[in-house]
C-alpha atoms as a PDB file:
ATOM      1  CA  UNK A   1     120.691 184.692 156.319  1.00  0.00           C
ATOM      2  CA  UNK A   2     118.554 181.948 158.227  1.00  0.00           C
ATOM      3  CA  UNK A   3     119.961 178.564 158.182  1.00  0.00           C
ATOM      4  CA  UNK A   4     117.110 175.942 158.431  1.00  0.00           C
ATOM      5  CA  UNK A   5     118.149 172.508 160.528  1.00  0.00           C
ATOM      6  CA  UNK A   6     118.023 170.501 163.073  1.00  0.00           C
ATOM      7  CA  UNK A   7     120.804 170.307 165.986  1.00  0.00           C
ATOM      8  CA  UNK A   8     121.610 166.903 165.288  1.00  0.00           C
ATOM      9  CA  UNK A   9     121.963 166.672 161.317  1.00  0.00           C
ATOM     10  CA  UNK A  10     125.786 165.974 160.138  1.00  0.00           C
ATOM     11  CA  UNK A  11     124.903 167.858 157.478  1.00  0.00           C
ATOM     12  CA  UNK A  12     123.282 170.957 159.148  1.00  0.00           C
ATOM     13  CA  UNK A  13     126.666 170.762 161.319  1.00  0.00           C
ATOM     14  CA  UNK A  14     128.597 170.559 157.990  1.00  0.00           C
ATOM     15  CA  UNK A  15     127.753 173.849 157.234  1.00  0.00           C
ATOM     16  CA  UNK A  16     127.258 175.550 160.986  1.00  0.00           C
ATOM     17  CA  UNK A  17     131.165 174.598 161.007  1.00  0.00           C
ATOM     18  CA  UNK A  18     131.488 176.372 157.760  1.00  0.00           C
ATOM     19  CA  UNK A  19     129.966 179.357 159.127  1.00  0.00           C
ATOM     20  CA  UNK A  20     131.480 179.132 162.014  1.00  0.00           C
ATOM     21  CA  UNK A  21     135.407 179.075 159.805  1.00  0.00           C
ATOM     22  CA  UNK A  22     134.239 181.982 157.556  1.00  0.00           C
ATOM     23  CA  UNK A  23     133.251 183.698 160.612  1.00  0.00           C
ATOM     24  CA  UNK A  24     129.937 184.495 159.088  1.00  0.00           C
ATOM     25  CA  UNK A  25     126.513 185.822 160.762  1.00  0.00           C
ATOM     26  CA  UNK A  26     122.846 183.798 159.890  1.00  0.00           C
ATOM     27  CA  UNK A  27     120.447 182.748 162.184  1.00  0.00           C
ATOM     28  CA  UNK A  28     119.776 179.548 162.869  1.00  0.00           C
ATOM     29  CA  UNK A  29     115.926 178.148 162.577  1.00  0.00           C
ATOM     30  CA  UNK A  30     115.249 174.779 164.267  1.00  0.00           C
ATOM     31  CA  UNK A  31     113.050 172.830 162.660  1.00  0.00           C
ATOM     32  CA  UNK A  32     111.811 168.839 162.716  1.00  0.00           C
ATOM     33  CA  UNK A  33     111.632 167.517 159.719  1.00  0.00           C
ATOM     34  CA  UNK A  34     109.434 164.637 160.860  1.00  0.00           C
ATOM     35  CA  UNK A  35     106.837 166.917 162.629  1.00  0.00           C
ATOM     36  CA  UNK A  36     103.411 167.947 160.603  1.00  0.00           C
ATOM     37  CA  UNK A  37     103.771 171.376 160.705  1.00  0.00           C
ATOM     38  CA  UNK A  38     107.027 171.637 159.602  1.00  0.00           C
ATOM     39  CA  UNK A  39     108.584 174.459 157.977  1.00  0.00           C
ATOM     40  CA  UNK A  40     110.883 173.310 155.553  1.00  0.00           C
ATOM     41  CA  UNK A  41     108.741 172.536 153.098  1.00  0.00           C
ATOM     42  CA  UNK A  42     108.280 175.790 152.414  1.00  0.00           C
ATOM     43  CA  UNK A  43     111.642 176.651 151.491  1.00  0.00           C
ATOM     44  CA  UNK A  44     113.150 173.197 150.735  1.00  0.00           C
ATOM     45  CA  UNK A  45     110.135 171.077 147.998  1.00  0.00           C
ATOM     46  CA  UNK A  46     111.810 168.148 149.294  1.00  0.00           C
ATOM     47  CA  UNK A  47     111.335 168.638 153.276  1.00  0.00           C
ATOM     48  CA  UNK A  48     115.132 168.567 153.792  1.00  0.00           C
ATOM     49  CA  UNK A  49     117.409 170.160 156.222  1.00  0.00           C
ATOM     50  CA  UNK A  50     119.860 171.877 155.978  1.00  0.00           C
ATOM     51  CA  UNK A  51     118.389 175.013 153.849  1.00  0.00           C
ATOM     52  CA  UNK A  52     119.642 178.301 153.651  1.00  0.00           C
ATOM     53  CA  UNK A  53     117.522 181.392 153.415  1.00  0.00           C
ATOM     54  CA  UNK A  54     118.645 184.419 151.840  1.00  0.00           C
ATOM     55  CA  UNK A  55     116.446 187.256 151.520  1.00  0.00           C
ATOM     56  CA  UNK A  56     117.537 188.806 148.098  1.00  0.00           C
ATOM     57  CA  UNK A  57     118.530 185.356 146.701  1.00  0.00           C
ATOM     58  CA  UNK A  58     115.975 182.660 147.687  1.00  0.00           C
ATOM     59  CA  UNK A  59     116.898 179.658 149.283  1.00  0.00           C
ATOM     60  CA  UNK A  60     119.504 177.168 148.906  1.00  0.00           C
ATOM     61  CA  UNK A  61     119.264 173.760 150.095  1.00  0.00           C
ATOM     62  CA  UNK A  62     121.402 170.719 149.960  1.00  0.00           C
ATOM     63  CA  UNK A  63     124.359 171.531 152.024  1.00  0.00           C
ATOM     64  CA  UNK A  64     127.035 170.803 148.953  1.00  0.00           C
ATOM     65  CA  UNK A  65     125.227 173.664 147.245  1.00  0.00           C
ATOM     66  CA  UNK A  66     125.120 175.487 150.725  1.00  0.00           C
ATOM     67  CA  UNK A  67     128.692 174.939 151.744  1.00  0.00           C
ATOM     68  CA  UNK A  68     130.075 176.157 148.165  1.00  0.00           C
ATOM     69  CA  UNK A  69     127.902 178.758 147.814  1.00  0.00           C
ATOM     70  CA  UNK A  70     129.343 180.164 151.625  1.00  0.00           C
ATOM     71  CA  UNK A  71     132.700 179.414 150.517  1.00  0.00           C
ATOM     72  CA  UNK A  72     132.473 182.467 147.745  1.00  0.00           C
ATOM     73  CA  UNK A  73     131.285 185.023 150.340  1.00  0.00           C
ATOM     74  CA  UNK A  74     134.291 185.781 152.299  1.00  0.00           C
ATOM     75  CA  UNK A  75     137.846 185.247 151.500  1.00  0.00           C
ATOM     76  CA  UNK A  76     138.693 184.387 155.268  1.00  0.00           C
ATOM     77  CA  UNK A  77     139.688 180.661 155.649  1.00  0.00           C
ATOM     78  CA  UNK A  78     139.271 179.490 152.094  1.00  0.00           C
ATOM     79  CA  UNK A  79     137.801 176.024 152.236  1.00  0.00           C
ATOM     80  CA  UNK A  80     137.712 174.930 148.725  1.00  0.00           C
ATOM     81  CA  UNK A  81     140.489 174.877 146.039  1.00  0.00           C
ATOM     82  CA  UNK A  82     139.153 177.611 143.040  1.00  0.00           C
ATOM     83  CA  UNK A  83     139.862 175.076 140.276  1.00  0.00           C
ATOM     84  CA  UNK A  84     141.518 172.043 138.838  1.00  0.00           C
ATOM     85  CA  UNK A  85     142.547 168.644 140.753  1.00  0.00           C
ATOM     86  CA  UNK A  86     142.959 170.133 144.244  1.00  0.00           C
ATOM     87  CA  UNK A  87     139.048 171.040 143.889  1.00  0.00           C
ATOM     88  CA  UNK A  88     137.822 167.841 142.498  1.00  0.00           C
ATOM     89  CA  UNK A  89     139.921 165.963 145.511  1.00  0.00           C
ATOM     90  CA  UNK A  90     138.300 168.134 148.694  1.00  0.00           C
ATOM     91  CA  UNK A  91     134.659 167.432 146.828  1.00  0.00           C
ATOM     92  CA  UNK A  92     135.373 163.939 146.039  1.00  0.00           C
ATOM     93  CA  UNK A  93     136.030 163.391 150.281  1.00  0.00           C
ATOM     94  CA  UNK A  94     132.851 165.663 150.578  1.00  0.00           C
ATOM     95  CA  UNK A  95     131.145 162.931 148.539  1.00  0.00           C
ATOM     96  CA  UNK A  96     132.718 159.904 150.884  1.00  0.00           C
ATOM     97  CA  UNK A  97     131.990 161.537 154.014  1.00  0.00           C
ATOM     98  CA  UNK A  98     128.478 162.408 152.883  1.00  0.00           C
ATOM     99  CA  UNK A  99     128.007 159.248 151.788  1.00  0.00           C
ATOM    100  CA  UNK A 100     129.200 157.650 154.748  1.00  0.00           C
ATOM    101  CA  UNK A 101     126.093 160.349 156.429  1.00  0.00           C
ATOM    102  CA  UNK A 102     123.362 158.885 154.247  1.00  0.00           C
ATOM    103  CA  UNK A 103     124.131 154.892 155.210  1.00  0.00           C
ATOM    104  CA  UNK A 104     124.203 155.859 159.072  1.00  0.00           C
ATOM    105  CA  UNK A 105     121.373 158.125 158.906  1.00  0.00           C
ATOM    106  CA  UNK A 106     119.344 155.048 156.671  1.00  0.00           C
ATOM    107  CA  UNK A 107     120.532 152.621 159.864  1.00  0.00           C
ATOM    108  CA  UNK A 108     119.088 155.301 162.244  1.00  0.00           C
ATOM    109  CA  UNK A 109     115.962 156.501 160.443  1.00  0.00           C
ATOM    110  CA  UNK A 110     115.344 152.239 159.425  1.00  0.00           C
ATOM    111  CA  UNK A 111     115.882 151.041 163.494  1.00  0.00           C
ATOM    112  CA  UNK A 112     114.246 153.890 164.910  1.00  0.00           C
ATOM    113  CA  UNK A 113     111.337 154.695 162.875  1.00  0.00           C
ATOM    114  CA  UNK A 114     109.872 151.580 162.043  1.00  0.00           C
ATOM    115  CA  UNK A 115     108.563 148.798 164.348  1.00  0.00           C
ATOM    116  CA  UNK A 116     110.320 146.039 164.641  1.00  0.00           C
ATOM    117  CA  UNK A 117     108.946 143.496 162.541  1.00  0.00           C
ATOM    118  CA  UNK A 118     109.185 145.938 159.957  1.00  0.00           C
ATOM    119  CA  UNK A 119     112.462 146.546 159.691  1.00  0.00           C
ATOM    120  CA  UNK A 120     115.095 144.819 156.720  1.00  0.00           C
ATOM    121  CA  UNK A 121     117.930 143.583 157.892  1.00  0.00           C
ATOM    122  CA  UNK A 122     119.390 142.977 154.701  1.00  0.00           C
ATOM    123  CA  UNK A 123     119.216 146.716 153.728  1.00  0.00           C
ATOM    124  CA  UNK A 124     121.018 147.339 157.273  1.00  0.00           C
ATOM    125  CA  UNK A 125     123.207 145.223 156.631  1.00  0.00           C
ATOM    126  CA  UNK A 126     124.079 146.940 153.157  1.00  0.00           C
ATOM    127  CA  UNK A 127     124.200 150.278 154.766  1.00  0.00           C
ATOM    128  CA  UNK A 128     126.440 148.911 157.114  1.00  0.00           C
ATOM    129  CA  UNK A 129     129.054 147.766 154.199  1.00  0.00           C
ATOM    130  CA  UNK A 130     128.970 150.993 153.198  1.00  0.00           C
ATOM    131  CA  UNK A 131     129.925 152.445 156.563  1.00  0.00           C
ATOM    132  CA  UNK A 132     132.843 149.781 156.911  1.00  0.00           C
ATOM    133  CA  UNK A 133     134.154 150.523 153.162  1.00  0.00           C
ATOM    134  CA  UNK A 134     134.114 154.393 153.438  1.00  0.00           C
ATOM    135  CA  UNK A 135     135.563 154.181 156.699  1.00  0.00           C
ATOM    136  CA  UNK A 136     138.739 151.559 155.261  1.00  0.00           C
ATOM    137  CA  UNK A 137     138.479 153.778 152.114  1.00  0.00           C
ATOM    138  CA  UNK A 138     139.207 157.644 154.140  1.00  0.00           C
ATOM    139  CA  UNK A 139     141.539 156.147 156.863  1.00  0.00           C
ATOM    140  CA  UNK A 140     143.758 154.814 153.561  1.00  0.00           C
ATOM    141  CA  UNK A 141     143.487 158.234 151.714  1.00  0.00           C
ATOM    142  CA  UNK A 142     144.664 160.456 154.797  1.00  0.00           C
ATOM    143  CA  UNK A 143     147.571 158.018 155.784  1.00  0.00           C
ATOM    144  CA  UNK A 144     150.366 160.215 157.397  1.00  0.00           C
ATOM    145  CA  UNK A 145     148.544 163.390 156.000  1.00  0.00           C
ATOM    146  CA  UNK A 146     147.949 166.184 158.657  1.00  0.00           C
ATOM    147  CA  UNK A 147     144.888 167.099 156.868  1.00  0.00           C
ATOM    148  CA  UNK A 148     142.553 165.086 154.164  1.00  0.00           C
ATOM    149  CA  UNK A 149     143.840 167.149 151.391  1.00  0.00           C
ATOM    150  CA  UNK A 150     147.654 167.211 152.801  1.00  0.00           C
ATOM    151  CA  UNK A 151     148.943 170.233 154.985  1.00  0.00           C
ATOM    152  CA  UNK A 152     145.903 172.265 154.525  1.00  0.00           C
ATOM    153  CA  UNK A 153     142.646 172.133 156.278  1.00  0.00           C
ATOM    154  CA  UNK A 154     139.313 172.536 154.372  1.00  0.00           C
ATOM    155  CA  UNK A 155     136.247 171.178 153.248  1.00  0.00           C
ATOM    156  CA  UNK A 156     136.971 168.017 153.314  1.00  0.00           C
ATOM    157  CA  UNK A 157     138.036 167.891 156.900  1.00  0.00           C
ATOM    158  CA  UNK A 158     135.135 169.311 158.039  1.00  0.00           C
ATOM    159  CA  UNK A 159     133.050 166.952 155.957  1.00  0.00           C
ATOM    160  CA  UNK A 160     135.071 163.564 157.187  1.00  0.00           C
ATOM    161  CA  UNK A 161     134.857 165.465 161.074  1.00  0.00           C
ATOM    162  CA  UNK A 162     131.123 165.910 160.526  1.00  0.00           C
ATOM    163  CA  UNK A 163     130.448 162.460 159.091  1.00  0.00           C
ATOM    164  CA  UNK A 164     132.517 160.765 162.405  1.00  0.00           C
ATOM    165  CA  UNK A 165     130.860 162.957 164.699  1.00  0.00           C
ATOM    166  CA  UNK A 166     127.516 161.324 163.464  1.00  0.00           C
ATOM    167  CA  UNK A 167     128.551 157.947 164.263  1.00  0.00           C
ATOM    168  CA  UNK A 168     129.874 158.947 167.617  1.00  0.00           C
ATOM    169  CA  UNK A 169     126.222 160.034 168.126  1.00  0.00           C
ATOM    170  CA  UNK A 170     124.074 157.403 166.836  1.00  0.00           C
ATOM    171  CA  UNK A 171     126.078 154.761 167.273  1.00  0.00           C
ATOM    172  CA  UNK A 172     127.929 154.313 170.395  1.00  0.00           C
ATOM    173  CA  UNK A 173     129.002 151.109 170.450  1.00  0.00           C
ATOM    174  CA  UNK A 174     130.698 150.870 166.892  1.00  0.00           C
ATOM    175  CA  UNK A 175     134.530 151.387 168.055  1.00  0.00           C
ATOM    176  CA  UNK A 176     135.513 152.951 165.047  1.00  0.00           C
ATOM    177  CA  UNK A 177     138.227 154.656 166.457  1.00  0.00           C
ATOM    178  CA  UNK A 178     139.892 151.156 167.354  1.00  0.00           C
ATOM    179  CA  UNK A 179     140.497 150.103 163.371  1.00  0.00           C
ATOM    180  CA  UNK A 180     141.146 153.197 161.991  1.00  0.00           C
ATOM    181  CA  UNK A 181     143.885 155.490 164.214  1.00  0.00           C
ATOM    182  CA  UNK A 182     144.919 158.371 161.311  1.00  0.00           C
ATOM    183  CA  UNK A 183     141.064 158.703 161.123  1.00  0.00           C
ATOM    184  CA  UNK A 184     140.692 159.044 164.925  1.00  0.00           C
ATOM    185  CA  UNK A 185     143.922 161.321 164.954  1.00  0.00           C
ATOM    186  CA  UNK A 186     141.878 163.627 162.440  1.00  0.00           C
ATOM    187  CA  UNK A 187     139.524 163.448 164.318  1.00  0.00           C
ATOM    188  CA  UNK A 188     140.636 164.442 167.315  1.00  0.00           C
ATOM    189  CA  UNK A 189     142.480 167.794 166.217  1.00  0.00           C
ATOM    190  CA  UNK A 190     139.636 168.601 164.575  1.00  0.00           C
ATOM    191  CA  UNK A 191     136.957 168.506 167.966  1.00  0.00           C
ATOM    192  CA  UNK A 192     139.276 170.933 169.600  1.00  0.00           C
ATOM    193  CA  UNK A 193     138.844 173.686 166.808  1.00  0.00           C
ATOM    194  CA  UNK A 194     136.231 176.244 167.977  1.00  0.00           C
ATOM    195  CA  UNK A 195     134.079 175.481 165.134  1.00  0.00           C
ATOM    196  CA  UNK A 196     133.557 171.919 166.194  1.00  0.00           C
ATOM    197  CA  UNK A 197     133.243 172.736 169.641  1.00  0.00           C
ATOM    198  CA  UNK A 198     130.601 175.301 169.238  1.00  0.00           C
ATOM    199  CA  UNK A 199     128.134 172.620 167.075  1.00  0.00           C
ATOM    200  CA  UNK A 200     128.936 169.659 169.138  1.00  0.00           C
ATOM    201  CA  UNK A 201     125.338 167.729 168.401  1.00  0.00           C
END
């Protein structure tokens, strides 16, 4: 398998960590996105990272697709629930967290990418809601919980994990960690698993 991403995607590192907890072999093709001869496009129609190649399958992209499709090929360190409630909870903080990715990344990609007089402040702005009301919204759902989904870790740590290792990237000087301490907690347990370590952006 060749995993197709960049070093600093949260969602590349979404499921590197998931390959890393189902102690799984790929190989892992850098690639930039942004650069004219890219090579995603030829694997991914809609020049996206992460994307999985598998040579007797075809490729997989969009790392919810990725992450569940991993998930099936080794019963070491089951990450999803197989059915019912439990599932629909660990995807539904997969959702969150990724959402939370996709407002940050729009800040990034919106400050960074465009000149100046270019930019909208009113769609950072809404982005930034987001960011505030995911954050209030996952810090209230994991309350005294020693895990997302209770006493268990899985997906959805390493979703919420990803998504807050993103913001400690690109933005440095939003003290997240101040207004939301079960969050940081999480947080912190889950930067000393190997798994975390090893795709530190």
């Amino acid at each position: 398998m060749k995993l197709i991403g960049s070093l600093t995607s949260p969602y590349v590192r979404k499921v590197r960590v998931v390959m890393a907890e189902k102690k799984l072999d790929y190989e892992l093709v850098i690639d930039d996105v942004w650069s004219a001869d890219a090579i995603i496009t030829e694997h991914n129609p809609l020049g996206k990272v992460p994307c999985l190649a598998i040579d007797d399958f075809g490729n997989l992209f969009d790392s919810r697709v990725i992450v569940e499709y991993l998930d099936t090929l080794s019963p070491v360190s089951r990450l999803l629930p197989q059915t019912g409630r439990d599932r629909a909870l660990v995807k539904l903080w997969e959702a969150a967290a990724d959402g939370l990715m996709d407002a940050a990344i729009s800040i990034h990609i919106e400050k960074n990418q465009r000149a100046t007089h270019q930019q909208n402040p009113a769609w950072i702005a809404r982005q930034q809601e987001k960011i505030t009301r995911t954050l209030a919204y996952l810090e209230t759902q994991l309350g005294e919980n020693s895990f997302c989904s209770g006493i268990n870790f899985s997906l959805a740590d390493i979703a919420v994990g990803c998504a807050l290792g993103y913001l400690d990237l690109r933005f440095k000087d939003l003290d997240w960690r101040a207004q939301h301490e079960q969050l940081a907690r999480l947080c912190d347990k889950l930067y000393q698993r190997p798994s975390f370590i090893q795709t530190q952006p």
